[in-house]
N, C-alpha and C. Protein backbone atom coordinates (compact mmCIF):
# COMPACT_ATOMS: atom_id res chain seq x y z
N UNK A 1 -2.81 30.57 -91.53
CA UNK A 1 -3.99 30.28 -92.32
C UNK A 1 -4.06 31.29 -93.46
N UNK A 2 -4.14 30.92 -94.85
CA UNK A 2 -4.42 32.07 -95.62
C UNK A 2 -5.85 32.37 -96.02
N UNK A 3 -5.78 33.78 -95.86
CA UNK A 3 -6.67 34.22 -96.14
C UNK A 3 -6.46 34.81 -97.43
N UNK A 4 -8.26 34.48 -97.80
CA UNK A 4 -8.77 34.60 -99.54
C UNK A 4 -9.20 35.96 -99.66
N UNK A 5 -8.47 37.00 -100.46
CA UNK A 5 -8.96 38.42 -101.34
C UNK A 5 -9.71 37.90 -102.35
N UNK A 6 -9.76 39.07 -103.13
CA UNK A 6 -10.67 39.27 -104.74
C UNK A 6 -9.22 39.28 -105.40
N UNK A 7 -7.89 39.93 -104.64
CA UNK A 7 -6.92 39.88 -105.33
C UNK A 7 -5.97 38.71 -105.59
N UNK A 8 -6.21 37.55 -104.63
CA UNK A 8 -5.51 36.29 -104.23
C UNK A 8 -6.50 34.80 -104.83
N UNK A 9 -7.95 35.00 -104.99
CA UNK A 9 -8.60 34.16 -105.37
C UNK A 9 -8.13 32.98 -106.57
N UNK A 10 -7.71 33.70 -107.50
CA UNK A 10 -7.45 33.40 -108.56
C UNK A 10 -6.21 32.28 -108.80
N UNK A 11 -5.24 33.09 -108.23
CA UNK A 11 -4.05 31.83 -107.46
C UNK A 11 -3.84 30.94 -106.40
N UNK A 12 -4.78 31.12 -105.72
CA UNK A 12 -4.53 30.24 -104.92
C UNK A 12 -6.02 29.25 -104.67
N UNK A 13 -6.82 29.28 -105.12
CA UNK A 13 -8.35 28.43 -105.44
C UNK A 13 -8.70 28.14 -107.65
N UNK A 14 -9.04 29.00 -107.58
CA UNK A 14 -8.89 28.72 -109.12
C UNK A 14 -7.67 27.69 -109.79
N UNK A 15 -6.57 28.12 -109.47
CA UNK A 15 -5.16 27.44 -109.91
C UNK A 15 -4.88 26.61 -109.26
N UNK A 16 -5.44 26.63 -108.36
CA UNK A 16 -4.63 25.19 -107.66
C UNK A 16 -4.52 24.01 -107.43
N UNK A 17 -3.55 22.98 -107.33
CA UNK A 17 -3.65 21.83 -107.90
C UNK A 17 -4.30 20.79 -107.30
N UNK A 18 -4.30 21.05 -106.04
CA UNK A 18 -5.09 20.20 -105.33
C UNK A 18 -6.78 20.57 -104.82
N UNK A 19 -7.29 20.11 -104.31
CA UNK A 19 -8.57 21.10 -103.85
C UNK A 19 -8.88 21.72 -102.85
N UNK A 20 -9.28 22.92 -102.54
CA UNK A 20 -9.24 23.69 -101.62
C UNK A 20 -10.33 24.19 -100.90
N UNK A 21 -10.66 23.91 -99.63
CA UNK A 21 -11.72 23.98 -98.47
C UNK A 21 -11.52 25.58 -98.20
N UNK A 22 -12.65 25.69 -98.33
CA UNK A 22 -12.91 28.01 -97.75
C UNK A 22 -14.01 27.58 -97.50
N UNK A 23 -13.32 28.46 -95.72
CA UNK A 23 -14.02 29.11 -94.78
C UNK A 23 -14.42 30.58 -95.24
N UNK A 24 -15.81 30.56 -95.19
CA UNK A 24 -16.38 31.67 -95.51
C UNK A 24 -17.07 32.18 -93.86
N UNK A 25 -16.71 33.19 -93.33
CA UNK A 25 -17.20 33.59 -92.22
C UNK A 25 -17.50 35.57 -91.92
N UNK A 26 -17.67 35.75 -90.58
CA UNK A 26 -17.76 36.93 -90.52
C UNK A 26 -17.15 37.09 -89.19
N UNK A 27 -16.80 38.36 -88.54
CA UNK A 27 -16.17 38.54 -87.52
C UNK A 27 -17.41 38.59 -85.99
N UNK A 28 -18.41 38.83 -86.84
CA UNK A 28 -19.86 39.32 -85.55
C UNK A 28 -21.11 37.80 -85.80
N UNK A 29 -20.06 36.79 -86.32
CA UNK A 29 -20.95 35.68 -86.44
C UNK A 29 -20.12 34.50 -85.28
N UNK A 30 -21.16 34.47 -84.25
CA UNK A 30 -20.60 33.51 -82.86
C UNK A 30 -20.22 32.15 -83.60
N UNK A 31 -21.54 31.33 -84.32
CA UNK A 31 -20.96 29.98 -85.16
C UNK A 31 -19.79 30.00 -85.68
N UNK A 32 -19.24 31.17 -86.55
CA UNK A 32 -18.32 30.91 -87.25
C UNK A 32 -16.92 31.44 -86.22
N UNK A 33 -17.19 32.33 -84.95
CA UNK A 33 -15.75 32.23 -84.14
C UNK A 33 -15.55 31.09 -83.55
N UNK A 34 -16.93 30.05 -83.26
CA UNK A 34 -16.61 28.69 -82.59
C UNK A 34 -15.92 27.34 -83.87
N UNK A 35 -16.34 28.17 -85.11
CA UNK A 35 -15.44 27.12 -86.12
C UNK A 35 -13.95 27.48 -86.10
N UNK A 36 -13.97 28.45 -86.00
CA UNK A 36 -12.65 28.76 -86.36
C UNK A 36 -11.31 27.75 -86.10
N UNK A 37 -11.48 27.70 -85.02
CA UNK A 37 -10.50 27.10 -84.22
C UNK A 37 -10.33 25.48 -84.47
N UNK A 38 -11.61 24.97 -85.12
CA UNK A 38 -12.01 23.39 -85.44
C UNK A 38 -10.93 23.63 -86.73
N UNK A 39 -11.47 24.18 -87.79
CA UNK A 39 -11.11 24.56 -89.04
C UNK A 39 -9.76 24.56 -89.31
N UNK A 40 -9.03 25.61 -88.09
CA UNK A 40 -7.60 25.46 -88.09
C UNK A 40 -7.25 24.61 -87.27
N UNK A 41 -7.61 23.74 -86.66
CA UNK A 41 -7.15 22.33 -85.88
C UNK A 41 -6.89 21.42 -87.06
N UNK A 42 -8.37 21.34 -87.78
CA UNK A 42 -7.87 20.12 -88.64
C UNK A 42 -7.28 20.73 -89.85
N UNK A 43 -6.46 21.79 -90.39
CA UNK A 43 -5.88 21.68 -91.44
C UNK A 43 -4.54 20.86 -92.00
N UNK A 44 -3.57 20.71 -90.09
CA UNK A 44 -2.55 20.19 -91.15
C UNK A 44 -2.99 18.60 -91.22
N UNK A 45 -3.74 18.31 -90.43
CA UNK A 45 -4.14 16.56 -90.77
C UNK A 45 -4.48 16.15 -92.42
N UNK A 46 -4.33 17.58 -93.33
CA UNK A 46 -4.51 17.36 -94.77
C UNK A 46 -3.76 17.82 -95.78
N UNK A 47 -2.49 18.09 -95.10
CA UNK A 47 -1.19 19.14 -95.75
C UNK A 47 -1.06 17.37 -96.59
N UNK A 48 -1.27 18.66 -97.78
CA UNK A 48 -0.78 17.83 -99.47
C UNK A 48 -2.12 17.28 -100.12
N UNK A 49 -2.90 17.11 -99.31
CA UNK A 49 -4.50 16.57 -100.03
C UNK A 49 -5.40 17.77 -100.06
N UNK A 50 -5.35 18.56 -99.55
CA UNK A 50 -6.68 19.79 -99.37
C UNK A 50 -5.69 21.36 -98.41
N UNK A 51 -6.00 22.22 -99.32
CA UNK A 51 -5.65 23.09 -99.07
C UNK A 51 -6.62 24.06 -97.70
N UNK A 52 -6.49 24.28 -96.89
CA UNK A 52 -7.18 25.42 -95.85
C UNK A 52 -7.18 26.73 -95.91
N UNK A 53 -8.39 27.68 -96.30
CA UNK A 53 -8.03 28.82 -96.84
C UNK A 53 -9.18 29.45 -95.82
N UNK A 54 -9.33 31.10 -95.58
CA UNK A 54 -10.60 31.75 -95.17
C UNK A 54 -10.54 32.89 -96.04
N UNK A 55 -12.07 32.80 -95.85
CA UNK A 55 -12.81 34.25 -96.52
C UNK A 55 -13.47 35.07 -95.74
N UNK A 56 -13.16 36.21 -95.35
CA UNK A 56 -14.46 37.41 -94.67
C UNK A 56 -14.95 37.83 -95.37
N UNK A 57 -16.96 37.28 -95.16
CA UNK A 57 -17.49 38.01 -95.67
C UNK A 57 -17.64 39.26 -95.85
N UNK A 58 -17.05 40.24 -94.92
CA UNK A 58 -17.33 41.03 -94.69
C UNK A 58 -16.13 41.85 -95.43
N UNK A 59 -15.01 41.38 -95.55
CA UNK A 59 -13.70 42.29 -96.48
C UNK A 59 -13.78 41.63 -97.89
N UNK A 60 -15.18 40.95 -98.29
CA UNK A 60 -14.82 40.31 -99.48
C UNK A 60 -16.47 40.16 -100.06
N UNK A 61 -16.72 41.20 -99.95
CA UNK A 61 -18.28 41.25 -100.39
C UNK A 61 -19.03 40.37 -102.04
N UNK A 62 -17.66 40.75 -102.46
CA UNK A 62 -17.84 40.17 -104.06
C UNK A 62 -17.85 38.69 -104.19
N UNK A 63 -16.84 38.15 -103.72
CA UNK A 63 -16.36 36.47 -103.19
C UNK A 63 -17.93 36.13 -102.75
N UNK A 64 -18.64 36.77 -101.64
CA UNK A 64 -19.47 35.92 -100.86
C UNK A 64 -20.27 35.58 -101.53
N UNK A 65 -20.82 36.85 -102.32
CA UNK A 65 -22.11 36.87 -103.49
C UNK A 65 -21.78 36.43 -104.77
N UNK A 66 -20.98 36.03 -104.98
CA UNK A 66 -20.02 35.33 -106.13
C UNK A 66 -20.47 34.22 -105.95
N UNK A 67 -20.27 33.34 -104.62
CA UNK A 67 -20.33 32.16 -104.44
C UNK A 67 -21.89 32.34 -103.68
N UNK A 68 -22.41 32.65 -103.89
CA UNK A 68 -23.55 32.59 -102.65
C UNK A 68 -24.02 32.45 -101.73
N UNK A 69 -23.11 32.99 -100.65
CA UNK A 69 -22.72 32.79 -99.51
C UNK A 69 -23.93 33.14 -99.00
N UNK A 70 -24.73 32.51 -98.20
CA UNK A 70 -26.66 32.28 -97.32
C UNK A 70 -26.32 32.43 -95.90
N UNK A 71 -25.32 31.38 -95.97
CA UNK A 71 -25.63 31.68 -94.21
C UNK A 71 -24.02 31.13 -93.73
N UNK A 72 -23.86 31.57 -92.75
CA UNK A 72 -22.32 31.12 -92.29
C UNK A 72 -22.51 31.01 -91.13
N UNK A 73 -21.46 30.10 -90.49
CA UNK A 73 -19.99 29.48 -91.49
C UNK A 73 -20.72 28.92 -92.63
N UNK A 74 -19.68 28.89 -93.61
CA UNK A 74 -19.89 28.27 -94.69
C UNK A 74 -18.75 27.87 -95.26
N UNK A 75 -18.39 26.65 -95.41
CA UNK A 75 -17.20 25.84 -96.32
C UNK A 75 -17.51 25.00 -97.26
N UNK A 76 -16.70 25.79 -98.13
CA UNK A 76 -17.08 25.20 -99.36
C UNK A 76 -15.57 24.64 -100.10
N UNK A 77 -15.94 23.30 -100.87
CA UNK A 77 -14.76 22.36 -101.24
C UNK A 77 -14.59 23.43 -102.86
N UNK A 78 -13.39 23.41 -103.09
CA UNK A 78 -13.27 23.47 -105.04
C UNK A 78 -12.48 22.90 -105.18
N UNK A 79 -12.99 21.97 -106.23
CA UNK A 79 -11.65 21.46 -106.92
C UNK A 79 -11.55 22.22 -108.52
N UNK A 80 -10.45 22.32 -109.49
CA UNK A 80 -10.27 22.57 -110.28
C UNK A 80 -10.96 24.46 -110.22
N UNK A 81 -11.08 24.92 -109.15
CA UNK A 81 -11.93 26.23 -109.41
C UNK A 81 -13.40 25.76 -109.20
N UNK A 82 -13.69 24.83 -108.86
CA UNK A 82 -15.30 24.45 -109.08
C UNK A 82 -15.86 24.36 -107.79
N UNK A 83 -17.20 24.65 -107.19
CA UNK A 83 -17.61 24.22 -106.23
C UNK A 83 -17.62 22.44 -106.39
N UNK A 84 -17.20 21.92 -105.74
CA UNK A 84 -17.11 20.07 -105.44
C UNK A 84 -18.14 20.19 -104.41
N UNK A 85 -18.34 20.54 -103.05
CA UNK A 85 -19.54 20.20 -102.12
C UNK A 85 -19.45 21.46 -101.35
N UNK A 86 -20.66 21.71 -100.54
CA UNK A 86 -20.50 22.88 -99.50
C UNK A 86 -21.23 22.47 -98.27
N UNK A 87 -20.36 22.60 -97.15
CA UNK A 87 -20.84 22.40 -95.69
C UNK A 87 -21.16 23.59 -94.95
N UNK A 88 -22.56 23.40 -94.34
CA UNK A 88 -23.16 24.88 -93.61
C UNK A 88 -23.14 24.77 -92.77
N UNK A 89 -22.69 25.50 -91.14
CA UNK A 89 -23.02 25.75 -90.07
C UNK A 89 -21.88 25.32 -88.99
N UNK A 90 -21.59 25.15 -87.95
CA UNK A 90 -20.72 24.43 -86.97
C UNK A 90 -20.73 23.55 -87.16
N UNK A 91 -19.54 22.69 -86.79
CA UNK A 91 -19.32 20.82 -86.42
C UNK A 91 -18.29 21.29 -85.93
N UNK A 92 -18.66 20.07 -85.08
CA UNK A 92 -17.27 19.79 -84.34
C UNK A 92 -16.31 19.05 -84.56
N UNK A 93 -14.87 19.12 -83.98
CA UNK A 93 -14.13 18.64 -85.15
C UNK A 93 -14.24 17.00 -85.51
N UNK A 94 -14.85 16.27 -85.02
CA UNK A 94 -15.15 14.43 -85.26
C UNK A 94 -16.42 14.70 -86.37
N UNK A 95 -17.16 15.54 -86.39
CA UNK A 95 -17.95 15.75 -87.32
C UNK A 95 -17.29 16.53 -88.61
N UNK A 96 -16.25 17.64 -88.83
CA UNK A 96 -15.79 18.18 -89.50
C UNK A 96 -15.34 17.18 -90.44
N UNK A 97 -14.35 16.08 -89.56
CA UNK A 97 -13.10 15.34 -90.40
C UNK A 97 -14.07 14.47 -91.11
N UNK A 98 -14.84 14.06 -90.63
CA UNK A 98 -15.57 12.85 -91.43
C UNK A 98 -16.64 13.61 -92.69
N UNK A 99 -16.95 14.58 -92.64
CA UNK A 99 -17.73 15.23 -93.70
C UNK A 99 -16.83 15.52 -94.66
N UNK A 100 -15.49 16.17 -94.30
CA UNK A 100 -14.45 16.83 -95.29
C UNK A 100 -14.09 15.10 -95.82
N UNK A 101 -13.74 14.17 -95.02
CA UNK A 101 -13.26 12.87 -95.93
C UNK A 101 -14.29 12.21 -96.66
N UNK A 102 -15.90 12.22 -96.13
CA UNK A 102 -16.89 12.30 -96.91
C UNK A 102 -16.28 12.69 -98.59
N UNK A 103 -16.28 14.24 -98.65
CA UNK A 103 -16.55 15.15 -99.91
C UNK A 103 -14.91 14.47 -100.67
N UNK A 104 -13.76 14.22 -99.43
CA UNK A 104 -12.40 13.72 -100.56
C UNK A 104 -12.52 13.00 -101.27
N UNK A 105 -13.53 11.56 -100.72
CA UNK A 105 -13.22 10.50 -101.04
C UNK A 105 -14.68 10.62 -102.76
N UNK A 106 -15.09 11.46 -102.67
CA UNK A 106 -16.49 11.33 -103.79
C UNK A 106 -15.54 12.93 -105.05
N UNK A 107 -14.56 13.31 -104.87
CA UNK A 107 -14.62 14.31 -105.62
C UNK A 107 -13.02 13.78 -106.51
């Protein structure tokens, strides 16, 4: 799973060609250790359409408040560098896939 720096942002979300889903989380947040595992379940079901990336809030203070990170988990779609949609809180993964194909199919 890659994980998103202040130093990596730029190439691999900003630049990139397809659009890219970040997990924004923290290590002392229970919701976001129970996403985790959803998050990286469903990534390769989208290898070539949507990229899977994470962010710690907590090693990436600038990123969170950059993006306005409120409450986590928090995933947020970009396409072109742009916020496209943002999903708050746990789902499970039958709820995940259908929200993320939700935001594919409208962006």
């Amino acid at each position: 799973m890659l994980e998103l720096t202040n130093a990596n942002w730029k190439k691999e979300v900003t630049e990139s060609k397809i659009p890219v889903i970040v997990d924004f989380w923290a290590s002392w947040c229970g919701p976001c250790m129970m996403m985790g595992p959803v998050f990286e379940k469903l990534a390769p079901s989208y290898a070539g359409k949507l990229n899977f990336a994470k962010a710690s809030t907590e090693e990436n203070r600038e990123l969170a408040m950059e993006h306005e990170i409120r409450s986590i988990p928090c995933l947020i779609v970009f396409k072109g560098g742009k916020e496209a949609d943002r999903l708050v809180g746990y789902k499970t993964e039958a709820v995940l896939k259908k929200e993320i194909d939700a935001v594919l199919a409208k962006i």
